[in-house]
PDB file of N, CA and C in Angstrom:
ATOM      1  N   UNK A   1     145.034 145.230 153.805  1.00  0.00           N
ATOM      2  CA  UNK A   1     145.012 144.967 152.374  1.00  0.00           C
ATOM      3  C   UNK A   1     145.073 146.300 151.638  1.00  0.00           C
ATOM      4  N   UNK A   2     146.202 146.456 150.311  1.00  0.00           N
ATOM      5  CA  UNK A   2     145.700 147.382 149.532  1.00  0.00           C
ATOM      6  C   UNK A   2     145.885 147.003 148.446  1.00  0.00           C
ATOM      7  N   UNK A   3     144.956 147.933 147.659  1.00  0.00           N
ATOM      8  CA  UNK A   3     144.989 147.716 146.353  1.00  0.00           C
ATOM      9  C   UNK A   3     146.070 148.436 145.713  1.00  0.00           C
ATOM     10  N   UNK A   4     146.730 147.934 144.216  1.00  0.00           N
ATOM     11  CA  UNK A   4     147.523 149.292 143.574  1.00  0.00           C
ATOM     12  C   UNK A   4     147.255 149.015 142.463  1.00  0.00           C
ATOM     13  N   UNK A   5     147.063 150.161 141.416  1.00  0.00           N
ATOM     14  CA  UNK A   5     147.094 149.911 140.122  1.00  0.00           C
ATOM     15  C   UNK A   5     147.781 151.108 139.014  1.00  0.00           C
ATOM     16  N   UNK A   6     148.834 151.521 140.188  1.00  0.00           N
ATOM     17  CA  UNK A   6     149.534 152.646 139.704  1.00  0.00           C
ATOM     18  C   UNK A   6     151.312 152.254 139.604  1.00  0.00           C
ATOM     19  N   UNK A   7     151.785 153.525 140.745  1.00  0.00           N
ATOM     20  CA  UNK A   7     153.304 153.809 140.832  1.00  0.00           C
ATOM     21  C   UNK A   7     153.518 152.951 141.637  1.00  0.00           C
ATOM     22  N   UNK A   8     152.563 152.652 142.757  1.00  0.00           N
ATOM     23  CA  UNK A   8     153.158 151.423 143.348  1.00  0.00           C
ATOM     24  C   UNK A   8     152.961 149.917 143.738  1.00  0.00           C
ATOM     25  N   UNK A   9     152.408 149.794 142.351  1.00  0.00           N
ATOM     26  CA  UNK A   9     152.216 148.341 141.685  1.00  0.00           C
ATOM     27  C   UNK A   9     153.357 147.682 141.695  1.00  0.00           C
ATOM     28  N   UNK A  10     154.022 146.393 141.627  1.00  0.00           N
ATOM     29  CA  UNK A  10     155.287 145.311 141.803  1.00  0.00           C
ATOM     30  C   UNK A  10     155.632 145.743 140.565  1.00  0.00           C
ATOM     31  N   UNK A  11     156.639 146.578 140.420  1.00  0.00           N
ATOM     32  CA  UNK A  11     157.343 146.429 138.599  1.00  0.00           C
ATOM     33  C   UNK A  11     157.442 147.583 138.258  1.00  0.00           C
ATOM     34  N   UNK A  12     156.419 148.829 139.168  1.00  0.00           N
ATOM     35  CA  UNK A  12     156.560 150.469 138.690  1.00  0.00           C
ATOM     36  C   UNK A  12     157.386 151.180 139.368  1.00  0.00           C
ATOM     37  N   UNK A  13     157.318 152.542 138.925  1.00  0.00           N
ATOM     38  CA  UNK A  13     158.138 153.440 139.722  1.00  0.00           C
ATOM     39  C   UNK A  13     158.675 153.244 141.014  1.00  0.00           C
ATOM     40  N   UNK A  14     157.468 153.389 141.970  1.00  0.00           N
ATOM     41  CA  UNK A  14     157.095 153.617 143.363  1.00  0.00           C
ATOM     42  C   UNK A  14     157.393 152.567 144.241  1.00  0.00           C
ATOM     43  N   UNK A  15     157.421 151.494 143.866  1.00  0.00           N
ATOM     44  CA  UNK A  15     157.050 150.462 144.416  1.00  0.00           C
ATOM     45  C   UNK A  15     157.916 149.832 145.642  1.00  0.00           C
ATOM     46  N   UNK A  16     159.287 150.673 145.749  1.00  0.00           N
ATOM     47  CA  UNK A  16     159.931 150.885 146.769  1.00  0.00           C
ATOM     48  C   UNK A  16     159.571 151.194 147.708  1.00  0.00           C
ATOM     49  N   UNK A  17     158.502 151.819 147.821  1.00  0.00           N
ATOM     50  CA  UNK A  17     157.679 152.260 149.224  1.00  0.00           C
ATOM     51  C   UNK A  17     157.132 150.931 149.528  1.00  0.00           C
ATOM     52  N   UNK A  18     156.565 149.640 149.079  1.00  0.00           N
ATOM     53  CA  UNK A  18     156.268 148.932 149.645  1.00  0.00           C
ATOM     54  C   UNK A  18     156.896 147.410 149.614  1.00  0.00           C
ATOM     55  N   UNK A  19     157.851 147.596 149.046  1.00  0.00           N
ATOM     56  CA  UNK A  19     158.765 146.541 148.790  1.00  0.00           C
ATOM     57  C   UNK A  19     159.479 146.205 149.533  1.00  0.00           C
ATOM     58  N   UNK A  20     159.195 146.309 150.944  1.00  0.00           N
ATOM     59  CA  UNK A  20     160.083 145.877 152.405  1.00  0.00           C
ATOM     60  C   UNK A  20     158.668 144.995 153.207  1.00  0.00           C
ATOM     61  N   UNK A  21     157.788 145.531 152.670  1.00  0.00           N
ATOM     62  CA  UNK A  21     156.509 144.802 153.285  1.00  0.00           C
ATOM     63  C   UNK A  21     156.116 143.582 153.125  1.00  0.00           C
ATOM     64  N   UNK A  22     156.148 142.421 154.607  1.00  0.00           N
ATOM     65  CA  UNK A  22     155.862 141.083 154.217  1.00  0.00           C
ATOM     66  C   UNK A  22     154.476 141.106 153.908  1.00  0.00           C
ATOM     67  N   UNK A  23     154.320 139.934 153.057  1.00  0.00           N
ATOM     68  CA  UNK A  23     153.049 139.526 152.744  1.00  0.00           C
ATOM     69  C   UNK A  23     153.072 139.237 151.604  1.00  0.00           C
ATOM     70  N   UNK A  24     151.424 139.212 150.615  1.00  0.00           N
ATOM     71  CA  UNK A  24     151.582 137.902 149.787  1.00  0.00           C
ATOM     72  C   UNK A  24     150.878 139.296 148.911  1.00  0.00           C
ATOM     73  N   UNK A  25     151.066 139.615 147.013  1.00  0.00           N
ATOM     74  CA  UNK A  25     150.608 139.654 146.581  1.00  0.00           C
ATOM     75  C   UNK A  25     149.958 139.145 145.713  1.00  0.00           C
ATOM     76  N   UNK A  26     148.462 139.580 145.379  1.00  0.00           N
ATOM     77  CA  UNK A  26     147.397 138.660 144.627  1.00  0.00           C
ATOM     78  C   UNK A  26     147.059 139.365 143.145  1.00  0.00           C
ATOM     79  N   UNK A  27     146.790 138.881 142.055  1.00  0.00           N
ATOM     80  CA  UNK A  27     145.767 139.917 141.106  1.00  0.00           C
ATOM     81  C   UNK A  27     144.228 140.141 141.286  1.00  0.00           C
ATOM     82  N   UNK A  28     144.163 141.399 141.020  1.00  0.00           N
ATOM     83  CA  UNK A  28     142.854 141.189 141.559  1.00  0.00           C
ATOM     84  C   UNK A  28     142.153 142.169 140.614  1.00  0.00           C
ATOM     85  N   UNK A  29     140.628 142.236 140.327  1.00  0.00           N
ATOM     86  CA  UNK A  29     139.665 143.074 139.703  1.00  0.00           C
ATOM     87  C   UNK A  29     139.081 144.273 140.612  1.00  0.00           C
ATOM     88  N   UNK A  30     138.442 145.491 139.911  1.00  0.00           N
ATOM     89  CA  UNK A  30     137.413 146.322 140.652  1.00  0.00           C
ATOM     90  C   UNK A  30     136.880 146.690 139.556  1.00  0.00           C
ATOM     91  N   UNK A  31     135.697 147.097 140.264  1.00  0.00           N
ATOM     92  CA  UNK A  31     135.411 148.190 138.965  1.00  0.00           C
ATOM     93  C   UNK A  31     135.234 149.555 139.074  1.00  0.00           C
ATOM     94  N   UNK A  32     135.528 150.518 138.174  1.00  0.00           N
ATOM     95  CA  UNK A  32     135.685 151.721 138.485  1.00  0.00           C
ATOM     96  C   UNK A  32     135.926 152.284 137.224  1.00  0.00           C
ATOM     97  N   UNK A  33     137.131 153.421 137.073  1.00  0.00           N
ATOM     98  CA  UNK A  33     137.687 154.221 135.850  1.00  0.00           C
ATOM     99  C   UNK A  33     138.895 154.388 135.990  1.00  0.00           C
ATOM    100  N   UNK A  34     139.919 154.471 135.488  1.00  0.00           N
ATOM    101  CA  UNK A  34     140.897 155.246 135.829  1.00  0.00           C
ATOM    102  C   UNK A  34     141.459 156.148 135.050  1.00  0.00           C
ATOM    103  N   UNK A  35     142.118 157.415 135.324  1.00  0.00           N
ATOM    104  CA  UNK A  35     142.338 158.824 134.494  1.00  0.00           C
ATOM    105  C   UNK A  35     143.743 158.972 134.766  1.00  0.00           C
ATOM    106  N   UNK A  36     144.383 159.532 133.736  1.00  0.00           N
ATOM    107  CA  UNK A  36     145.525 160.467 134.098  1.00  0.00           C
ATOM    108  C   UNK A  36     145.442 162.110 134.075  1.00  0.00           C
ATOM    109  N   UNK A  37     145.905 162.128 135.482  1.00  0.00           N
ATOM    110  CA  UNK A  37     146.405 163.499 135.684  1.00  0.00           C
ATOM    111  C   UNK A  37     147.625 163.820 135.835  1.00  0.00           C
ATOM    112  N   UNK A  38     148.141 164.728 135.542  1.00  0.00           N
ATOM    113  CA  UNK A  38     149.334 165.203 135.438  1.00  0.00           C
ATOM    114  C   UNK A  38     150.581 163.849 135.232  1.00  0.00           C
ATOM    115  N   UNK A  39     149.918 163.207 134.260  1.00  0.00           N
ATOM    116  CA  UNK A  39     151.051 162.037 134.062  1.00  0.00           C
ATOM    117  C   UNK A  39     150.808 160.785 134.803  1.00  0.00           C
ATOM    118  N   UNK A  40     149.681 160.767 136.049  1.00  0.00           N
ATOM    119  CA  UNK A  40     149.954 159.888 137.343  1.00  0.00           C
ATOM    120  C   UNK A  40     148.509 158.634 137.177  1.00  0.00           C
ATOM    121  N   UNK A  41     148.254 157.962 137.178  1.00  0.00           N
ATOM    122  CA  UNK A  41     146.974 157.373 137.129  1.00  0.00           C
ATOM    123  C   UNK A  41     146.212 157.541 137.966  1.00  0.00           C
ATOM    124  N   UNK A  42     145.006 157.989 138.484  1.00  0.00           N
ATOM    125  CA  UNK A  42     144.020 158.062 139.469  1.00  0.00           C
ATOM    126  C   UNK A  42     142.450 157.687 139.128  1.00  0.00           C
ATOM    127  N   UNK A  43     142.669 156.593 139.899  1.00  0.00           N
ATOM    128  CA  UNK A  43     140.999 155.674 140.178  1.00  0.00           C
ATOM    129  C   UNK A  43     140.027 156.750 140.650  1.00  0.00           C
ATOM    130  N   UNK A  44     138.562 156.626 140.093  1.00  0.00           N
ATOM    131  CA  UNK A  44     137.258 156.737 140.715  1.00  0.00           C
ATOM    132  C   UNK A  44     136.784 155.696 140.434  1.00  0.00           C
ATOM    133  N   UNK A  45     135.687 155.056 141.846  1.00  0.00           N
ATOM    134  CA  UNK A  45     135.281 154.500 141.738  1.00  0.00           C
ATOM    135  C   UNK A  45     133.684 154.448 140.982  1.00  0.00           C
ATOM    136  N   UNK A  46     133.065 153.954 140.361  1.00  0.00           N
ATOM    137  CA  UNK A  46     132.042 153.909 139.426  1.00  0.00           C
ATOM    138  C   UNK A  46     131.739 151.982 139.323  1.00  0.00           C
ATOM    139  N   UNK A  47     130.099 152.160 139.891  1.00  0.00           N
ATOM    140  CA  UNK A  47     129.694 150.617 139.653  1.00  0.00           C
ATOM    141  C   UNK A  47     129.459 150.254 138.241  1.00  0.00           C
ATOM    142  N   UNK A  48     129.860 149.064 137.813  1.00  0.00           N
ATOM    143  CA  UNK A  48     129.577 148.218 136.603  1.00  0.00           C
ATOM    144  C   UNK A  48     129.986 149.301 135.338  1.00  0.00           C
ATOM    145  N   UNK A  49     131.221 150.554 135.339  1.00  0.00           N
ATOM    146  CA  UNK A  49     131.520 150.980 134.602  1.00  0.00           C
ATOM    147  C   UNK A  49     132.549 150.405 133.847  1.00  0.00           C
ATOM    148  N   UNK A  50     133.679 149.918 134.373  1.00  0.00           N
ATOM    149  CA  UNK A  50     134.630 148.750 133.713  1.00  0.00           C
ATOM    150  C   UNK A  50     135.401 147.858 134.549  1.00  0.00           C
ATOM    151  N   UNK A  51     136.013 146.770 134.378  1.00  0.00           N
ATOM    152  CA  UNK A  51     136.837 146.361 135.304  1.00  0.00           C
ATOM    153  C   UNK A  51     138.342 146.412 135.285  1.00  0.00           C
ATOM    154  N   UNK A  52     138.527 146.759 135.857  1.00  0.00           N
ATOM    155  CA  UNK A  52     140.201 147.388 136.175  1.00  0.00           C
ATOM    156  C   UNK A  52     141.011 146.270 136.986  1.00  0.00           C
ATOM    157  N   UNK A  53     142.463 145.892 136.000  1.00  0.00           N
ATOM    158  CA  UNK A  53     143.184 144.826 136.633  1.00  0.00           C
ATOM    159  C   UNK A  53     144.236 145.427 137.785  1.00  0.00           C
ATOM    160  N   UNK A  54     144.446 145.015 138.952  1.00  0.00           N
ATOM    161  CA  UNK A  54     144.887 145.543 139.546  1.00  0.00           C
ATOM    162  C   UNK A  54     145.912 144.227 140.941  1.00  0.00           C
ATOM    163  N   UNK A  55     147.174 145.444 141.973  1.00  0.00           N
ATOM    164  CA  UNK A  55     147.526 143.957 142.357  1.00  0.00           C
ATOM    165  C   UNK A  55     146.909 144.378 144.114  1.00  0.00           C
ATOM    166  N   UNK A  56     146.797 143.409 144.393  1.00  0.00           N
ATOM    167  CA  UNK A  56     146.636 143.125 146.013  1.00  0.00           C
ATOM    168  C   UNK A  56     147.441 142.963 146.694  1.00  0.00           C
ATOM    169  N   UNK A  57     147.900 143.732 147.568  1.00  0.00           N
ATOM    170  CA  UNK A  57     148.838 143.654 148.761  1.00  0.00           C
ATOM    171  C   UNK A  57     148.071 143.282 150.079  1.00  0.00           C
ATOM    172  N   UNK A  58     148.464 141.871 150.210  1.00  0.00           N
ATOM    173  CA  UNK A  58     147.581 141.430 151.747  1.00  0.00           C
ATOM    174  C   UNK A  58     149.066 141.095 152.862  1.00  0.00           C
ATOM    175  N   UNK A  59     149.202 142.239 153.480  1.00  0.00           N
ATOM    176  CA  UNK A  59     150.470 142.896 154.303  1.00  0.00           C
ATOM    177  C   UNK A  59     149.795 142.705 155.935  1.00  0.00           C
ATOM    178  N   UNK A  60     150.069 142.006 156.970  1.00  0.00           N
ATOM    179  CA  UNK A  60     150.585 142.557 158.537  1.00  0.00           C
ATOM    180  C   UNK A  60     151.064 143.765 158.863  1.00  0.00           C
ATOM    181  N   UNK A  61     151.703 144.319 158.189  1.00  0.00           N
ATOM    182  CA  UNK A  61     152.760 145.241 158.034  1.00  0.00           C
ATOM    183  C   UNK A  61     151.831 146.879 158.299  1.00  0.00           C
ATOM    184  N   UNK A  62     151.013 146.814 157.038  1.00  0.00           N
ATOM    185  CA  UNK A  62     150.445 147.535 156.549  1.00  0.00           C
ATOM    186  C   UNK A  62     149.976 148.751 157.667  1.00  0.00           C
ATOM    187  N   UNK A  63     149.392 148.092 158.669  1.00  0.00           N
ATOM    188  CA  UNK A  63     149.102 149.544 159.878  1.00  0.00           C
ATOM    189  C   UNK A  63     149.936 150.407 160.009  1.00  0.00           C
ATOM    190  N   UNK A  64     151.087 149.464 160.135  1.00  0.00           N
ATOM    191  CA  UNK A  64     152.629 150.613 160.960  1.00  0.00           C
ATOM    192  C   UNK A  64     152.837 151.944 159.571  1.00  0.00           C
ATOM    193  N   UNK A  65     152.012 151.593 158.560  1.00  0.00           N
ATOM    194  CA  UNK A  65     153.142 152.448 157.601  1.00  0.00           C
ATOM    195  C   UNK A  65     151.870 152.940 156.354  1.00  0.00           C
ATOM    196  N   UNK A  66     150.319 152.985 157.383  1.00  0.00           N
ATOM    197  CA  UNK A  66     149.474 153.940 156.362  1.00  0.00           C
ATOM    198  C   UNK A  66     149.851 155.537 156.203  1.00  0.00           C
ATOM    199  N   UNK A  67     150.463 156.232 157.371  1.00  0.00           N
ATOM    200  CA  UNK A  67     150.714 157.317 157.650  1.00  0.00           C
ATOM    201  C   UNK A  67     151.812 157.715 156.626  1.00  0.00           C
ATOM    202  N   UNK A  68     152.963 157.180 156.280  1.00  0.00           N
ATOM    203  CA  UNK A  68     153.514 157.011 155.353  1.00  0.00           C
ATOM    204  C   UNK A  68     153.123 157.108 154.008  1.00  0.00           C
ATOM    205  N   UNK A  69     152.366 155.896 153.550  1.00  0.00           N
ATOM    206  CA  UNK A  69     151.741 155.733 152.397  1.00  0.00           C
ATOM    207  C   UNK A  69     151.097 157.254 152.230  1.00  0.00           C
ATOM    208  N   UNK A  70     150.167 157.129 153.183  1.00  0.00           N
ATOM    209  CA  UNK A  70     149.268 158.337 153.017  1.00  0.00           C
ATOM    210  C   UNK A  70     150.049 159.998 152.325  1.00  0.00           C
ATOM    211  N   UNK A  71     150.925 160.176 153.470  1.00  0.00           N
ATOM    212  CA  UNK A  71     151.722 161.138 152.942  1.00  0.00           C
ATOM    213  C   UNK A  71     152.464 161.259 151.673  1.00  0.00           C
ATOM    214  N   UNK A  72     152.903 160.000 151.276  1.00  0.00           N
ATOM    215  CA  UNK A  72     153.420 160.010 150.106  1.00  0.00           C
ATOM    216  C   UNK A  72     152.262 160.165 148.640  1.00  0.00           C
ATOM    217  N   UNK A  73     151.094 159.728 149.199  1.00  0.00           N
ATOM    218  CA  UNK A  73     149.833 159.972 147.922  1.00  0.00           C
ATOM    219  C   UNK A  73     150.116 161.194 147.738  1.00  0.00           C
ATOM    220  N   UNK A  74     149.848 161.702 148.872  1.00  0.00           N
ATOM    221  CA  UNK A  74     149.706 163.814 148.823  1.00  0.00           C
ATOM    222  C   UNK A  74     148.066 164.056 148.789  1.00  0.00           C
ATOM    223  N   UNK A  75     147.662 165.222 148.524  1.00  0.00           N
ATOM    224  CA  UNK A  75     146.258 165.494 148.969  1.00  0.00           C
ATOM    225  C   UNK A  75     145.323 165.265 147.538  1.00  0.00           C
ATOM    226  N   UNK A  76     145.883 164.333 146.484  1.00  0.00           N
ATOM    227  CA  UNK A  76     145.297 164.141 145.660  1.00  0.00           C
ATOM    228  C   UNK A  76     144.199 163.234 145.625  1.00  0.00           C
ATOM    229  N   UNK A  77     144.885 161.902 146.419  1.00  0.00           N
ATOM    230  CA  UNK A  77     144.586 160.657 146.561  1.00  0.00           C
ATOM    231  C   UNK A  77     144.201 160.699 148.095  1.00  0.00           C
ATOM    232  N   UNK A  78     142.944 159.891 147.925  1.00  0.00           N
ATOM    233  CA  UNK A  78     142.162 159.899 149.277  1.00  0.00           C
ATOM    234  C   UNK A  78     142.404 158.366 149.911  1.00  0.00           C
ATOM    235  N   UNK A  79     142.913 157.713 150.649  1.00  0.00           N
ATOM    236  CA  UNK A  79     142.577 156.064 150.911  1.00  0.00           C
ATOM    237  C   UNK A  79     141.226 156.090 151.582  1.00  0.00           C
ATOM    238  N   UNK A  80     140.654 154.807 150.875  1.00  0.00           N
ATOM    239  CA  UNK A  80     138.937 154.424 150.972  1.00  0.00           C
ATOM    240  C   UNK A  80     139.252 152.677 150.642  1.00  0.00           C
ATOM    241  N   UNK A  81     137.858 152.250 151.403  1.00  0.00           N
ATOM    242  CA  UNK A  81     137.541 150.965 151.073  1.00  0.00           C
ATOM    243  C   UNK A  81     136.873 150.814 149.809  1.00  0.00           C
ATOM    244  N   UNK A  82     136.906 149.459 149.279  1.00  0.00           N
ATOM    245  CA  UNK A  82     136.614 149.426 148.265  1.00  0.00           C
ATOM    246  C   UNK A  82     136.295 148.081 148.337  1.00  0.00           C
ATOM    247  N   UNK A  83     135.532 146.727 147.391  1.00  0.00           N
ATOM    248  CA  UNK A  83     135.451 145.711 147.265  1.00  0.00           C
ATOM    249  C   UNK A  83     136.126 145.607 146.047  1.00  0.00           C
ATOM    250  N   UNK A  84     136.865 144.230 146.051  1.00  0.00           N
ATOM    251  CA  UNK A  84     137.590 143.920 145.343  1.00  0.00           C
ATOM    252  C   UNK A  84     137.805 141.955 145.119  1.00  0.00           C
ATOM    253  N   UNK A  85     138.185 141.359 143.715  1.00  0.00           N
ATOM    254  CA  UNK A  85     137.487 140.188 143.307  1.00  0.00           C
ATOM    255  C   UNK A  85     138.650 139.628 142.865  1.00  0.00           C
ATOM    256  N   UNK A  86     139.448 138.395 143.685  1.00  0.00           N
ATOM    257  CA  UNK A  86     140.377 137.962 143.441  1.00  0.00           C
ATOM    258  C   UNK A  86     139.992 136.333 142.817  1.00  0.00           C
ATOM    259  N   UNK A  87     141.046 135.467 143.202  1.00  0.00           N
ATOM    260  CA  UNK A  87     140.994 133.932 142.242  1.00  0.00           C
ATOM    261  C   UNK A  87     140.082 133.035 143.341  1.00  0.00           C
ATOM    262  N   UNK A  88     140.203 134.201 144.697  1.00  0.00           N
ATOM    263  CA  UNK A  88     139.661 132.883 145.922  1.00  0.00           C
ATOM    264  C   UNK A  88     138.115 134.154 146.527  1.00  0.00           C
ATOM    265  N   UNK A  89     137.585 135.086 145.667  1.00  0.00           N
ATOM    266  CA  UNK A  89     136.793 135.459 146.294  1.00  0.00           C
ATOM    267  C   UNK A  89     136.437 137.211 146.040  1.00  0.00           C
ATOM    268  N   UNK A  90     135.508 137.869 146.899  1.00  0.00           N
ATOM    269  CA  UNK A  90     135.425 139.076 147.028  1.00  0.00           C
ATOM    270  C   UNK A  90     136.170 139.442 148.540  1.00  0.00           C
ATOM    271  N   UNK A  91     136.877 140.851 148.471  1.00  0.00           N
ATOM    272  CA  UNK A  91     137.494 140.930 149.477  1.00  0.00           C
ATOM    273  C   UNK A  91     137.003 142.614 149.757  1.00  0.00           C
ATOM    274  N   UNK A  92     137.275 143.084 150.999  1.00  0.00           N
ATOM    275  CA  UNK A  92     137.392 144.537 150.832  1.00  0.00           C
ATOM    276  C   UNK A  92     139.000 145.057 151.236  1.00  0.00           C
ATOM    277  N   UNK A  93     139.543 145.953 150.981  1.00  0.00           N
ATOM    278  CA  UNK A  93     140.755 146.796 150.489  1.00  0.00           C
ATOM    279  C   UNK A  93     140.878 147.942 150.877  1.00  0.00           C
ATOM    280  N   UNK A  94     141.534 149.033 150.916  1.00  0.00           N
ATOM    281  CA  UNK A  94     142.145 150.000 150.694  1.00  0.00           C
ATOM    282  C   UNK A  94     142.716 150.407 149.242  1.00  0.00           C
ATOM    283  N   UNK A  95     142.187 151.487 149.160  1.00  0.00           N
ATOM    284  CA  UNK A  95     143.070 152.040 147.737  1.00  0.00           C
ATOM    285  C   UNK A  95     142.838 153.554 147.645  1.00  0.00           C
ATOM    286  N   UNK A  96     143.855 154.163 146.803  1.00  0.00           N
ATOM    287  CA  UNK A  96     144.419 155.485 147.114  1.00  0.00           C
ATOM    288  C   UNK A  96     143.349 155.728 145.684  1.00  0.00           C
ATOM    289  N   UNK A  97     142.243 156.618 146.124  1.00  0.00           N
ATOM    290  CA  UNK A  97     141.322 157.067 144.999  1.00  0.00           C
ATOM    291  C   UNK A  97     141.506 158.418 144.843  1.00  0.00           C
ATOM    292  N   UNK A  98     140.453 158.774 143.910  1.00  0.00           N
ATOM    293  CA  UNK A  98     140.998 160.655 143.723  1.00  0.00           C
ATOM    294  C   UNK A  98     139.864 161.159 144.815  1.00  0.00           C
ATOM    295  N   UNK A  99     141.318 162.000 145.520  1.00  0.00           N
ATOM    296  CA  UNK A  99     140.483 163.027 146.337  1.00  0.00           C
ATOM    297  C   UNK A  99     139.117 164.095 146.050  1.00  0.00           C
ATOM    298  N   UNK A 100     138.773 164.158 144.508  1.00  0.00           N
ATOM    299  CA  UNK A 100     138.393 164.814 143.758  1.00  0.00           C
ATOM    300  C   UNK A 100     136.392 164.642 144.174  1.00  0.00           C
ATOM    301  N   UNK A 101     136.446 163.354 144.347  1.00  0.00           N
ATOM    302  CA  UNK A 101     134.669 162.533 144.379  1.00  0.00           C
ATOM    303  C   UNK A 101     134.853 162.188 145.561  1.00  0.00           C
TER     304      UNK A 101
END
């Protein structure tokens, strides 16, 4: 599972990087912050600070091609678990947070 609420959300820039990947996306909530740096959006996570709409990628796929993903974040973005609150539940995730915290 990952989360996106950036470049490679269904509809943004990026999203070519995961747009070969089967599986089902969901909408989903967290809560946290999110900032721009240098133009780019980057999540910290922070409890009961706000809730942030975001989409869910629940992928098979997904193992073969973290190494990928990963590289393409760059050393900004850290991938971490996270809990996350969709239409059928709480789930936990992956999502590319700031390397920063």
């Amino acid at each position: 599972k990952l989360v996106t609420y950036g470049t490679l959300a269904p509809g943004r820039p990026n999203h070519h990087i995961l747009s070969d990947l089967q599986g089902d996306w969901k909408n989903c909530t967290l809560e946290g912050h999110l900032e721009e740096v240098d133009g780019l959006p980057i999540f910290r996570w922070q409890a009961s600070v706000r809730t942030i709409e975001a989409s869910l990628l629940l992928s098979p796929d997904l193992p073969r091609r973290w190494r990928q993903i990963d590289r393409f974040e760059g050393s900004s973005y850290k991938r971490r678990l996270i809990t996350v609150a969709t239409d059928v539940g709480i789930s936990v995730a992956n999502i590319y947070a700031s390397a920063l915290h």
